[in-house]
C-alpha atoms as a PDB file:
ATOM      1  CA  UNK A   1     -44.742  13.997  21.859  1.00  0.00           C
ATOM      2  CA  UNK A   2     -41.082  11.917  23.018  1.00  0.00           C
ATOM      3  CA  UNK A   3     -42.606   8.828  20.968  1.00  0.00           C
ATOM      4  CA  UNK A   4     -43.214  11.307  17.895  1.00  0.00           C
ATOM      5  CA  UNK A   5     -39.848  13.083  18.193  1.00  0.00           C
ATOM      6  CA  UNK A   6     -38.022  10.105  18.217  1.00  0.00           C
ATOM      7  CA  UNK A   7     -39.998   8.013  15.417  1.00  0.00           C
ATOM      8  CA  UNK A   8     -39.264  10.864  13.110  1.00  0.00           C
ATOM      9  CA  UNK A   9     -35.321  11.224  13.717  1.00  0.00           C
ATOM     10  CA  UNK A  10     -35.291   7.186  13.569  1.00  0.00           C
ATOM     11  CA  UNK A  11     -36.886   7.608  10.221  1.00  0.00           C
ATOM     12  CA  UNK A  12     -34.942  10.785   9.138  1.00  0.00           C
ATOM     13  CA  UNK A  13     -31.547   8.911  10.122  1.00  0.00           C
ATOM     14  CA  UNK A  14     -32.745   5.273   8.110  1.00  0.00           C
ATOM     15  CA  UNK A  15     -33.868   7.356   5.013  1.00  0.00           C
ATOM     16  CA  UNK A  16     -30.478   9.472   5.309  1.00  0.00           C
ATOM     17  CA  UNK A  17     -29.004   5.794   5.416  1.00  0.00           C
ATOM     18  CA  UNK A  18     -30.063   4.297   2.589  1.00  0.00           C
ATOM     19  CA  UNK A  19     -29.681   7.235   0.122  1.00  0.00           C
ATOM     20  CA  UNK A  20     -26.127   6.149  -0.548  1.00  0.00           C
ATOM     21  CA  UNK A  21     -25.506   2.896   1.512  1.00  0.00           C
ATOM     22  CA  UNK A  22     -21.917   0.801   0.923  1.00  0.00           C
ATOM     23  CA  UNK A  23     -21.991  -2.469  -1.375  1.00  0.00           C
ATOM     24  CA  UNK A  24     -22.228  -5.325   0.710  1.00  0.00           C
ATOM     25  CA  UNK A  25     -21.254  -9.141  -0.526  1.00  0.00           C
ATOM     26  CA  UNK A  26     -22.791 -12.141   1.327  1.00  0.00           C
ATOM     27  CA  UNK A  27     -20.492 -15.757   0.379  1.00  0.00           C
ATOM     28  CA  UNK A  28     -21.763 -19.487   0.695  1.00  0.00           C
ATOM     29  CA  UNK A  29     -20.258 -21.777  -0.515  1.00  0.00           C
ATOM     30  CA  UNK A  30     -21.690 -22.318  -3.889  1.00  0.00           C
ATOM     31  CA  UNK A  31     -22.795 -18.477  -4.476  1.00  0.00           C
ATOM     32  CA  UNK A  32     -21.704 -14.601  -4.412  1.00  0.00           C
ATOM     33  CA  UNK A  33     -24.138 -11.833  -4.297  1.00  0.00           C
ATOM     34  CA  UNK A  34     -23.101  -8.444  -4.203  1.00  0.00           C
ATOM     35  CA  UNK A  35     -25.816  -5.590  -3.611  1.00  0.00           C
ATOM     36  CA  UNK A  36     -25.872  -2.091  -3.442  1.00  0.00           C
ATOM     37  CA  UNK A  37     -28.588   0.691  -3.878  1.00  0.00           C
ATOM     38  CA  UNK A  38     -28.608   4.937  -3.976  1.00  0.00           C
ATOM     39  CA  UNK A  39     -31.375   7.100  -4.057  1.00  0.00           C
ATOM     40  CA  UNK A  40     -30.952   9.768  -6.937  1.00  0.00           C
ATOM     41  CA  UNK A  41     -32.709  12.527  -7.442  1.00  0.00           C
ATOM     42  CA  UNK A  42     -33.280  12.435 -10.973  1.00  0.00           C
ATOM     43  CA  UNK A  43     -36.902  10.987 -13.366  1.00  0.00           C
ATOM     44  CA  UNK A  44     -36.572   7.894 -13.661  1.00  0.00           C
ATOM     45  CA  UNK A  45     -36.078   7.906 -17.704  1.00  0.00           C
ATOM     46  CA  UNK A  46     -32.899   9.858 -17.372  1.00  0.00           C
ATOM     47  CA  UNK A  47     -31.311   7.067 -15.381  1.00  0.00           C
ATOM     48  CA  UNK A  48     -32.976   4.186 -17.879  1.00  0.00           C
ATOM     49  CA  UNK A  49     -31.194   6.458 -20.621  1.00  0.00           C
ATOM     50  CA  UNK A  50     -28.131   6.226 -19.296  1.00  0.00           C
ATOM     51  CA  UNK A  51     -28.082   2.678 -18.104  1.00  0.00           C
ATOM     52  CA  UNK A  52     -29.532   1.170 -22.073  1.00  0.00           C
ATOM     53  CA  UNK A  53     -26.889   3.625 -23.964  1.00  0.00           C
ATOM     54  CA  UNK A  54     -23.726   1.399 -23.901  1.00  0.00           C
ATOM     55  CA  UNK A  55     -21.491   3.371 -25.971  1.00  0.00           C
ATOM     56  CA  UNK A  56     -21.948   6.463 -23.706  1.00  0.00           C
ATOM     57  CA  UNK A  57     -21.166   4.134 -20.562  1.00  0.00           C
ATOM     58  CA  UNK A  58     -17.296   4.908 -20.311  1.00  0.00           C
ATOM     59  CA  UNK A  59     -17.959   8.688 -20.610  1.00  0.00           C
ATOM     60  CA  UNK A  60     -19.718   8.262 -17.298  1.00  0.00           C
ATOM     61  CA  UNK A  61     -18.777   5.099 -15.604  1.00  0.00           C
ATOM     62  CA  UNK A  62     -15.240   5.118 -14.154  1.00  0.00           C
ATOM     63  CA  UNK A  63     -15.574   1.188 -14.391  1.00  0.00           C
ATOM     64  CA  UNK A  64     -16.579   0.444 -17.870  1.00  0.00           C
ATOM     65  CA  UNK A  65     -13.973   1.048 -20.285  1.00  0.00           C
ATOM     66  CA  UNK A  66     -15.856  -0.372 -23.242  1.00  0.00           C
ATOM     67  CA  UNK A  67     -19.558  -1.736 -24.257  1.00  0.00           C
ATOM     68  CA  UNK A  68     -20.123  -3.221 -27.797  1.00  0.00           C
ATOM     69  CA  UNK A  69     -23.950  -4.353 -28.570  1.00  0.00           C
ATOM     70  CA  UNK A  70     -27.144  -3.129 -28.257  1.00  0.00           C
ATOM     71  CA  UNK A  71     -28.494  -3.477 -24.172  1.00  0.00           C
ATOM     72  CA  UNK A  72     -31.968  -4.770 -25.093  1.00  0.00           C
ATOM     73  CA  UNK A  73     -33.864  -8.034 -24.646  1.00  0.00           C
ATOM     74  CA  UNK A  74     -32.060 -11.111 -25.858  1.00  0.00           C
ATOM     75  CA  UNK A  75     -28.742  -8.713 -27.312  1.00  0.00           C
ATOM     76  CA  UNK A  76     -25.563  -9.689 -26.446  1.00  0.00           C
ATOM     77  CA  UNK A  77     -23.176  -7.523 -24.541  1.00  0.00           C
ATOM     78  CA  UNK A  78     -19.484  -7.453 -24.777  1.00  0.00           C
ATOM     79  CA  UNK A  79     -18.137  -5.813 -21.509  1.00  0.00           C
ATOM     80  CA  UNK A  80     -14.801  -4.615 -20.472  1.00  0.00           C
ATOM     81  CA  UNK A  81     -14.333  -3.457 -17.170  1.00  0.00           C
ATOM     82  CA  UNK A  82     -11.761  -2.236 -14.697  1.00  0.00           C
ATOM     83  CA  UNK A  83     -12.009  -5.571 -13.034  1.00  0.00           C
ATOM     84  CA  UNK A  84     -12.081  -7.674 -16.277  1.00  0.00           C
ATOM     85  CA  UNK A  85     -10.826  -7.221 -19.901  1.00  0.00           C
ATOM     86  CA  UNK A  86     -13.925  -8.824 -21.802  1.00  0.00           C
ATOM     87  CA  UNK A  87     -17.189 -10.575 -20.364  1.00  0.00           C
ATOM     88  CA  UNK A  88     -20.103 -11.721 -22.650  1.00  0.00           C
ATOM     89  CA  UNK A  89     -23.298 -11.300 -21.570  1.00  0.00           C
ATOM     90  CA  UNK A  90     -27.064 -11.612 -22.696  1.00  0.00           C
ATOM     91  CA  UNK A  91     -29.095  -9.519 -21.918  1.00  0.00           C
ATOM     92  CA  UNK A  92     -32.297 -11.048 -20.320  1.00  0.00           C
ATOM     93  CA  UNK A  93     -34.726  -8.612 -18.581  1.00  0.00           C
ATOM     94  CA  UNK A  94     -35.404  -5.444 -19.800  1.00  0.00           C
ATOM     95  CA  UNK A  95     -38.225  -3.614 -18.169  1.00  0.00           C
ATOM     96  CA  UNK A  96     -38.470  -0.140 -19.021  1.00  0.00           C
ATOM     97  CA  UNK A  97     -37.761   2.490 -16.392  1.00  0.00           C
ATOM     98  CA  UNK A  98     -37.920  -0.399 -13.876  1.00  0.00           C
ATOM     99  CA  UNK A  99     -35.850  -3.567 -14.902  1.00  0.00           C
ATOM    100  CA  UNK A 100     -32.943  -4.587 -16.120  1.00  0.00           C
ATOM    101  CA  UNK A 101     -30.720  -7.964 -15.970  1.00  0.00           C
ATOM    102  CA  UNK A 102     -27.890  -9.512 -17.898  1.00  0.00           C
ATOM    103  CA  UNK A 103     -25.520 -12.234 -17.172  1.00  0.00           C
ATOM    104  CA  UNK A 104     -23.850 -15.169 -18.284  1.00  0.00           C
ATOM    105  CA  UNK A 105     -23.700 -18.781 -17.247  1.00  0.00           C
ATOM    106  CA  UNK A 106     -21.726 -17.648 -14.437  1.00  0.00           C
ATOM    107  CA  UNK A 107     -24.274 -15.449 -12.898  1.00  0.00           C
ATOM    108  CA  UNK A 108     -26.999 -12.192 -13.226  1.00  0.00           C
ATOM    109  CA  UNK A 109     -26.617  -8.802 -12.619  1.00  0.00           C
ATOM    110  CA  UNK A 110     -29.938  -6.758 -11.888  1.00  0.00           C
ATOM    111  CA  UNK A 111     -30.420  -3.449 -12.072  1.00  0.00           C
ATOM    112  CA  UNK A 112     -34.042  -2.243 -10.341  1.00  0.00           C
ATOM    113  CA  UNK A 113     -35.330   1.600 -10.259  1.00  0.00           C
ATOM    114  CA  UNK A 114     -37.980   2.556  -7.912  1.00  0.00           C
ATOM    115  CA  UNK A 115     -39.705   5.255  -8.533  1.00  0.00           C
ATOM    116  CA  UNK A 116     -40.291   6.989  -4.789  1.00  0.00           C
ATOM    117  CA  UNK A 117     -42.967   9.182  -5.915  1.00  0.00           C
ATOM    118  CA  UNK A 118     -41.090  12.425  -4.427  1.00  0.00           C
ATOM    119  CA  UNK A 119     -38.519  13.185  -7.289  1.00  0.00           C
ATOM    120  CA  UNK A 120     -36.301  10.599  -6.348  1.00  0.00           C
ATOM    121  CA  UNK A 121     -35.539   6.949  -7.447  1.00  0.00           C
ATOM    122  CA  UNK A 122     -33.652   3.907  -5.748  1.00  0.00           C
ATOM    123  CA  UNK A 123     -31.609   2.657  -7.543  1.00  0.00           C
ATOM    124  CA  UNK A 124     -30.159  -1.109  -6.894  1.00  0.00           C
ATOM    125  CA  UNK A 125     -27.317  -3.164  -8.485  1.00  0.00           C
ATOM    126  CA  UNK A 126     -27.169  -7.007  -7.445  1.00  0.00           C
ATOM    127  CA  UNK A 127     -24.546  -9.287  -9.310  1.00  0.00           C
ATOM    128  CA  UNK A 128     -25.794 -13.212  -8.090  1.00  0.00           C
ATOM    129  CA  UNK A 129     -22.457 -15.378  -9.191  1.00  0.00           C
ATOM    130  CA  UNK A 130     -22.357 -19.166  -8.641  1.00  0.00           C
ATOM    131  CA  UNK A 131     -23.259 -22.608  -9.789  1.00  0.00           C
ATOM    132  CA  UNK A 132     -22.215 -26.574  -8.559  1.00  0.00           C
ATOM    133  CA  UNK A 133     -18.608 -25.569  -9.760  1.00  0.00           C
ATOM    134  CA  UNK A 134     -18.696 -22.103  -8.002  1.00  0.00           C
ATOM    135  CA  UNK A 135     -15.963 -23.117  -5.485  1.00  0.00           C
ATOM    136  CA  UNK A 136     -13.400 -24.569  -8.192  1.00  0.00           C
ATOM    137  CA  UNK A 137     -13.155 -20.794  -9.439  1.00  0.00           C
ATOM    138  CA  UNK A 138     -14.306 -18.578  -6.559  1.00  0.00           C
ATOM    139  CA  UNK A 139     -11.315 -17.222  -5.720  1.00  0.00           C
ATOM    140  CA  UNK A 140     -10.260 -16.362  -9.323  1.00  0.00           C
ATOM    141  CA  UNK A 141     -12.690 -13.923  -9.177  1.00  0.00           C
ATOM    142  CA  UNK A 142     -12.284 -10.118  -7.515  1.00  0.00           C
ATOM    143  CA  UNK A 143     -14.527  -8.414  -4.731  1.00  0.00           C
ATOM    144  CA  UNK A 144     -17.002  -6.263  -6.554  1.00  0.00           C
ATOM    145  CA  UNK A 145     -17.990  -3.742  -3.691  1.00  0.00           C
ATOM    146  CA  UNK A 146     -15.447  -1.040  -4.778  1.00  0.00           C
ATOM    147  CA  UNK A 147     -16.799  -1.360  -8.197  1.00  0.00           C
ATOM    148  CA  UNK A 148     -20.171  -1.107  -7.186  1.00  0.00           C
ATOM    149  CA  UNK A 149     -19.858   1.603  -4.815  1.00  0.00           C
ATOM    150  CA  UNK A 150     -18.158   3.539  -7.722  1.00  0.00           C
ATOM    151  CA  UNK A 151     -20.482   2.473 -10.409  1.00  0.00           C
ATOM    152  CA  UNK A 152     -23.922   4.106  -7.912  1.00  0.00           C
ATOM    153  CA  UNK A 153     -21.941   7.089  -6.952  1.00  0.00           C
ATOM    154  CA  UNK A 154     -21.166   7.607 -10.591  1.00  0.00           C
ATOM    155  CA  UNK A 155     -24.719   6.783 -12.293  1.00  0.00           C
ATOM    156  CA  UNK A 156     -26.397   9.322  -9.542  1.00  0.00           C
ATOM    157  CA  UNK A 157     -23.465  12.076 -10.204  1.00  0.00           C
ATOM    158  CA  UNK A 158     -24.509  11.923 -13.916  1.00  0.00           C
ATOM    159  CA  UNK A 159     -27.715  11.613 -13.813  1.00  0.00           C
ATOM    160  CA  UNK A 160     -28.567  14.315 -10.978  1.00  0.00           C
ATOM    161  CA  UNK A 161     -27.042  16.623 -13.568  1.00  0.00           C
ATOM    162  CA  UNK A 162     -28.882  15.661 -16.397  1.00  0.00           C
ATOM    163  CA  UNK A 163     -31.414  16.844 -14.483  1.00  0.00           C
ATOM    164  CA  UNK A 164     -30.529  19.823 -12.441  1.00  0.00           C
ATOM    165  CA  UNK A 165     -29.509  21.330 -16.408  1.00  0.00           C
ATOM    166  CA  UNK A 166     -33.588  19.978 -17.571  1.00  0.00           C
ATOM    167  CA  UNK A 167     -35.433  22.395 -15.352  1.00  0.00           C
END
């Protein structure tokens, strides 16, 4: 019955864990990948809806200030961010409900739902930056975890009460 016990807080404690974990950034020298992921409770449309309508993004998203362009396969994006005042981007995957990626020659960011099956997705946000020339302008560019931690808290905020004011 100890075994049992104790499997079931480990897994209790992990799940607990990853519903909201920190953005984490692993360097080499000719890359930068910054992750992060949130469970939210919310269908999985909702949070599609809200991640492929860019001019509702800074009405939500404390780190987008602006979005001009349609986010669907092949559109291009033009971003401006608390970290940067304009960024291109195309957009080039663009699964619905499940998929989404756009970048630039400098690197892709991925956005993945998972449906969980219980009412709940995982979401995850990776942004993969580098190249052969990476470490001529590595440093120019800013750590992303703040932004990312902001950008989860604030997609499953907004989209836990889309759906707490659906049922």
């Amino acid at each position: 019955m100890k075994p049992l016990i104790a499997t079931l807080l480990i897994m209790t404690i992990l799940k607990t864990a990853a519903q909201d974990s920190q953005a984490t950034t692993v360097k080499t020298t000719f890359h930068r990948e910054t992750s992060v992921s949130t469970i939210i409770k919310a269908d999985p449309a909702i949070i599609w809806a809200l991640l492929t309508n860019a001019s509702d993004y800074p009405r939500w998203n404390s780190t987008v200030t602006s979005i001009q362009g349609n986010i669907a396969l092949g559109e291009k994006i033009v971003l401006k961010s608390t970290l940067d005042a304009k960024r291109s981007f195309k957009v080039k995957e663009f699964e619905p409900t499940k998929r989404l990626a756009w970048g630039d020659g400098k690197g892709l960011r991925t956005y993945t739902l998972r449906n969980n099956g219980d009412g709940t997705v995982t979401f995850s946000m990776t942004e993969r930056i580098g190249g052969l020339m990476f470490p001529m302008y590595a440093k120019y560019i800013p750590s992303f975890d703040a932004s990312f931690n902001a950008f989860a808290a604030d997609l499953k905020k907004e989209a836990e009460l889309i759906q707490s004011k659906s049922r």
